[in-house]
Protein backbone atom coordinates (compact mmCIF):
# COMPACT_ATOMS: atom_id res chain seq x y z
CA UNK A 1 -29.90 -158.51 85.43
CA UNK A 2 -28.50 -154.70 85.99
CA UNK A 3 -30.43 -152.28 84.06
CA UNK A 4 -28.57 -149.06 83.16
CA UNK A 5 -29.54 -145.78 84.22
CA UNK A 6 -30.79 -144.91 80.83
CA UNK A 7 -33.22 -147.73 80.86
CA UNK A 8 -36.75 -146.63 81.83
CA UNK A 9 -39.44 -149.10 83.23
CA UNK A 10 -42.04 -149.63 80.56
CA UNK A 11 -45.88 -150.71 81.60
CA UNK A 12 -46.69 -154.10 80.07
CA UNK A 13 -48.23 -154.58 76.52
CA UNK A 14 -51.79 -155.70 76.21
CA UNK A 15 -52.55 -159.01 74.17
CA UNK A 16 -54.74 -157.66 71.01
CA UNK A 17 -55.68 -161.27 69.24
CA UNK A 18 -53.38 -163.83 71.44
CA UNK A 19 -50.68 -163.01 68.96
CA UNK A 20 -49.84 -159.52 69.46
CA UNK A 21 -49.44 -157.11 72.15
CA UNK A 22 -50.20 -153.10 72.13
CA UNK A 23 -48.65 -150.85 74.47
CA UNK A 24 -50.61 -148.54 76.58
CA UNK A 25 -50.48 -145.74 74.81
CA UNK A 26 -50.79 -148.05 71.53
CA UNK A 27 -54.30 -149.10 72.97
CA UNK A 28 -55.40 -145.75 73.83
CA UNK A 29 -54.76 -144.17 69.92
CA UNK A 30 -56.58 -147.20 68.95
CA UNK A 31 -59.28 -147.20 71.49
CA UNK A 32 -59.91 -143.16 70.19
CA UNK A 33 -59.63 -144.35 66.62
CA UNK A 34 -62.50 -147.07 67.29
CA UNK A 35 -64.80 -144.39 68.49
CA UNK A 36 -64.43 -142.11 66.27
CA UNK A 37 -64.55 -144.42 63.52
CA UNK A 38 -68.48 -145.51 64.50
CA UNK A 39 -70.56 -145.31 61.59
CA UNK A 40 -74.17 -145.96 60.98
CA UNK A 41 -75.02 -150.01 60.25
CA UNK A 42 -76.59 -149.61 56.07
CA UNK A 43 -80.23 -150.18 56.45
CA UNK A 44 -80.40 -150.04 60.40
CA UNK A 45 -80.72 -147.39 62.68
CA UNK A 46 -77.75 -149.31 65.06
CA UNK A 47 -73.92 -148.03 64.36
CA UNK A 48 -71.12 -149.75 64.81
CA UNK A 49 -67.23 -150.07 63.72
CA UNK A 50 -65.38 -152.12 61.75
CA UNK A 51 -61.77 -151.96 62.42
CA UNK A 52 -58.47 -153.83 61.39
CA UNK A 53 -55.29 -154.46 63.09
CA UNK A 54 -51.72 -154.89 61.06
CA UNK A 55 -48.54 -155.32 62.66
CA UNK A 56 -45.34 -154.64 60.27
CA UNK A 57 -41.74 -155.73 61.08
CA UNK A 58 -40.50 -154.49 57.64
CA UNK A 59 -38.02 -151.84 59.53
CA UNK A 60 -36.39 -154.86 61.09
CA UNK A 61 -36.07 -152.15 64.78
CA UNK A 62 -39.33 -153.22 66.00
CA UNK A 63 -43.30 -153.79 65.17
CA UNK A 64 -45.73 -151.19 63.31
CA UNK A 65 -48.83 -150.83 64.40
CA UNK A 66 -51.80 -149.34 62.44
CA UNK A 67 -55.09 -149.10 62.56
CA UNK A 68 -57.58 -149.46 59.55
CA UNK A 69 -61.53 -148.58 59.45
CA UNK A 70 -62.77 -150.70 57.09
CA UNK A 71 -65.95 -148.63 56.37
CA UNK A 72 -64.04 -145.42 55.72
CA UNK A 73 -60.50 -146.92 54.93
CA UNK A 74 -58.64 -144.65 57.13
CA UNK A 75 -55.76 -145.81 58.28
CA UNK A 76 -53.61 -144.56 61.74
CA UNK A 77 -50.13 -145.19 62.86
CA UNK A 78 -50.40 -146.17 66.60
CA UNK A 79 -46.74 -147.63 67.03
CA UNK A 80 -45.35 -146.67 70.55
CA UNK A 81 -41.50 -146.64 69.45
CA UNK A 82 -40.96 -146.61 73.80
CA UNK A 83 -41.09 -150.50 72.62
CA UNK A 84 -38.56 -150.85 70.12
């Protein structure tokens, strides 16, 4: 296969739950997201996080990929359009 000049090498994707991949940079916003999103445990001293992955092909161009905290319900859009 000839790639064109235009075409740039992209690192590989990292599997998330041996369904779907994130991107470096994907998995870096997430990885931030995760530790900012640590919040205390109710009735313990311990924290943790509680966080959600969705992956949305609803543009029919490629995958979105957001990030939920499921204490807090904030949600972030990690999607690394380098992918699509």
């Amino acid at each position: 296969m000839v790639k064109s000049l235009h075409q740039k090498s992209l690192p590989c994707k990292i599997l998330v739950n041996n369904t779907f991949y994130l991107s470096p940079k994907e998995k870096m916003q997430a990885d931030k997201f995760k530790i900012e999103h640590i919040h205390p445990i109710h009735g313990s001293k311990e924290k943790a996080n509680s966080i959600s992955y969705s992956f949305e092909n609803s543009s029919g161009i490629g995958i979105v990929v957001v990030v939920k905290c499921l204490v807090c319900e904030v949600k972030l859009d990690v999607t690394d359009i380098d992918y699509w």
